[in-house]
C-alpha atoms as a PDB file:
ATOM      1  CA  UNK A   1     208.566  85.009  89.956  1.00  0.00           C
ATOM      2  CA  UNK A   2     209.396  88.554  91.450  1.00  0.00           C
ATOM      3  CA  UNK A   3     210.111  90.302  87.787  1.00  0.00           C
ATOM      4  CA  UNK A   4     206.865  88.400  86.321  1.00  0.00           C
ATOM      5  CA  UNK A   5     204.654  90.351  89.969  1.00  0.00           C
ATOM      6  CA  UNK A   6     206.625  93.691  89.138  1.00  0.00           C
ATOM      7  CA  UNK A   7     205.620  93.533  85.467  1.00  0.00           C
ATOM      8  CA  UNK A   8     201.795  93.093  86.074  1.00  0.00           C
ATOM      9  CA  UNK A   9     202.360  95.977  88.818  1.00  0.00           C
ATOM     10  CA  UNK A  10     203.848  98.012  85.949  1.00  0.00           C
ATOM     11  CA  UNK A  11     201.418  97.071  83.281  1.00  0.00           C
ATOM     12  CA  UNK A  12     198.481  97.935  86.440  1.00  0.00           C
ATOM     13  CA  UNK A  13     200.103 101.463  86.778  1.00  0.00           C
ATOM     14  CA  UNK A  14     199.746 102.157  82.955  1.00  0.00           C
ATOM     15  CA  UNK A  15     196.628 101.134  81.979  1.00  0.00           C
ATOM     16  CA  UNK A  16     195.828 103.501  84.951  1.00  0.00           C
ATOM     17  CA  UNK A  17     197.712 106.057  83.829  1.00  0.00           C
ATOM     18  CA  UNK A  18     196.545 106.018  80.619  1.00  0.00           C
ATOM     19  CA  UNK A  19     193.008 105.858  81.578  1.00  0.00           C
ATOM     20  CA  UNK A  20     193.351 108.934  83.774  1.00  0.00           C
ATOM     21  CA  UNK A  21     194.768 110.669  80.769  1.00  0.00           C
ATOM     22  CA  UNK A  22     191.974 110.346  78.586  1.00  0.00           C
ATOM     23  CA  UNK A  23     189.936 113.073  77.979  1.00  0.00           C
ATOM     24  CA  UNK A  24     186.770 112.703  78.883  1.00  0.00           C
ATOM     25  CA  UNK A  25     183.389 113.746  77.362  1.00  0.00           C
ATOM     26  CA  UNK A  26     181.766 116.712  79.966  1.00  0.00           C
ATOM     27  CA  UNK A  27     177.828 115.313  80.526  1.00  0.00           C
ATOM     28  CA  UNK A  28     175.350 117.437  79.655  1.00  0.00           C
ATOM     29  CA  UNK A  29     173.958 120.433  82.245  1.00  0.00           C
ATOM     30  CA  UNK A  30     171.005 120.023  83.725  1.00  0.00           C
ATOM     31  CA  UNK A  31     169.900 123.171  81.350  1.00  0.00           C
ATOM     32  CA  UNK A  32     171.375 121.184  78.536  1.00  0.00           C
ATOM     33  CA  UNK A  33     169.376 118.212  79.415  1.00  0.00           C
ATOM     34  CA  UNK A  34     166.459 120.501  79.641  1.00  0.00           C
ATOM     35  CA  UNK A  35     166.746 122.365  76.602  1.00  0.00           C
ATOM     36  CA  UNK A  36     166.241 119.315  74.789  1.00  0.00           C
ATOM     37  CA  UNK A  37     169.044 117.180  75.265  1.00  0.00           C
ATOM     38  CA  UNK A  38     169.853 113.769  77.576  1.00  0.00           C
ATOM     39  CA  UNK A  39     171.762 110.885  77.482  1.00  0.00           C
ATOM     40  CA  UNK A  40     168.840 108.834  75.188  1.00  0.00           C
ATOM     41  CA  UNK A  41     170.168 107.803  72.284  1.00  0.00           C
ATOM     42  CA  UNK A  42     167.728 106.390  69.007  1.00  0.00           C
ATOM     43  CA  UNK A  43     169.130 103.281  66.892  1.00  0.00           C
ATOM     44  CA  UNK A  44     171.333 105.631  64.711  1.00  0.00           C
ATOM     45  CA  UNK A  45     172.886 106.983  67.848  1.00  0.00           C
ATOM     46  CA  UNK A  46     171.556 110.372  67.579  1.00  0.00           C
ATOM     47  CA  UNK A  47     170.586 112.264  70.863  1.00  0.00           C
ATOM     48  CA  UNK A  48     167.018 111.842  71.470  1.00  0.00           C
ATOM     49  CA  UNK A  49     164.786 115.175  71.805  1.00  0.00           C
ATOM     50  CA  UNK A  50     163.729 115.690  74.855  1.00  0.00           C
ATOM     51  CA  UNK A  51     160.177 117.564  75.660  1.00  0.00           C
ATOM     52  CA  UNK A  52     159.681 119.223  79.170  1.00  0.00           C
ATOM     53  CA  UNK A  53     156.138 118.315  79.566  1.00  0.00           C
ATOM     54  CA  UNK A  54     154.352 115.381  78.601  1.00  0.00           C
ATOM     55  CA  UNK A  55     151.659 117.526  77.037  1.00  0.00           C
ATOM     56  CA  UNK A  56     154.533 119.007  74.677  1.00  0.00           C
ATOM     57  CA  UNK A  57     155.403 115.200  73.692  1.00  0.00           C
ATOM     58  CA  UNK A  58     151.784 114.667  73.005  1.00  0.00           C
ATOM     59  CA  UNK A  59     151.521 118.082  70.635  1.00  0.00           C
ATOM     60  CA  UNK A  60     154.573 116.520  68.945  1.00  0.00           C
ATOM     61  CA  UNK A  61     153.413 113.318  68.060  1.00  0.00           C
ATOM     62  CA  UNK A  62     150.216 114.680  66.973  1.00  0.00           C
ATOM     63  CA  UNK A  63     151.565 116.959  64.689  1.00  0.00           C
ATOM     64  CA  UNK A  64     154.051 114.505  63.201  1.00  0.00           C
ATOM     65  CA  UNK A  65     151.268 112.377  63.067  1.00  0.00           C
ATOM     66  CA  UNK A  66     149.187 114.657  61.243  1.00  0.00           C
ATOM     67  CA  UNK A  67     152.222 115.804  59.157  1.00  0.00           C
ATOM     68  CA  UNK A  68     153.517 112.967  58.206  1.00  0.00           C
ATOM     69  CA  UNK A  69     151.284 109.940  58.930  1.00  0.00           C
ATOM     70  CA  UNK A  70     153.717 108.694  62.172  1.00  0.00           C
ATOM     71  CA  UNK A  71     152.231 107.066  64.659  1.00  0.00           C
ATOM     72  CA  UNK A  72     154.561 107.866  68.039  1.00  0.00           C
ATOM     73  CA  UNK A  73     154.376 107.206  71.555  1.00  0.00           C
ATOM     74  CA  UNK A  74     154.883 109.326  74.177  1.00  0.00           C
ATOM     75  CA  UNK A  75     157.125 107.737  77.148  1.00  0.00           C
ATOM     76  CA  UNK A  76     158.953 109.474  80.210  1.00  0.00           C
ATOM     77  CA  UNK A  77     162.553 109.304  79.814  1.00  0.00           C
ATOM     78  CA  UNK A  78     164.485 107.266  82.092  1.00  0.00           C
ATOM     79  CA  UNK A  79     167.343 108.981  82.642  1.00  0.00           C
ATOM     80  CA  UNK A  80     166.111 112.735  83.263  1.00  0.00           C
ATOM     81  CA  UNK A  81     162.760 114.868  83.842  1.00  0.00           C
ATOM     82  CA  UNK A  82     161.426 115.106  80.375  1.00  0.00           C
ATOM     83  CA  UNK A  83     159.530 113.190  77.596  1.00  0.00           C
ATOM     84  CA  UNK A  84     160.571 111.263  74.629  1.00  0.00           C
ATOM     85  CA  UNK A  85     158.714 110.270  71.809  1.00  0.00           C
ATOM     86  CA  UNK A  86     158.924 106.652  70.067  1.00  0.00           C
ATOM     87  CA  UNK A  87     157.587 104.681  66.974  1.00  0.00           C
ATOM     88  CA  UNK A  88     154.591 102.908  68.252  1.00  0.00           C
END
């Protein structure tokens, strides 16, 4: 019973370990995020553009609308200050 407890303790103390040795992805400045960059993500996993005014966002989806016939919706993003733009 006492080697099965020490095992799990050493098994605990890896996984651990190993997690702490991982590197890890920096997150994104808060002039990254504002440049046009957050943590929104679209279906294909890209990073989602991310417009400092909503008024920007709106200029944007009117041009790609014009452009391109895309109708888009302009929505505040939820993770940061800043506008994203979506199929409508």
């Amino acid at each position: 019973m006492e080697f099965k407890k020490a095992l799990k303790q050493i098994k605990k103390a890896m996984i651990a370990q190993e997690k702490a040795s991982r590197p890890q992805a920096p997150l994104p400045t808060r002039e990254e995020e504002i440049q046009g960059e957050c943590l929104c993500t679209d279906s294909q996993q890209q990073f989602k553009t991310l417009y400092t005014t909503e008024l920007e966002a709106n200029h944007q989806a009117k041009f790609l609308y014009d452009e391109q016939g895309v109708y888009l919706i302009v929505y505040p993003c939820p993770t940061s200050s800043g506008w994203h733009l979506t199929k409508g």
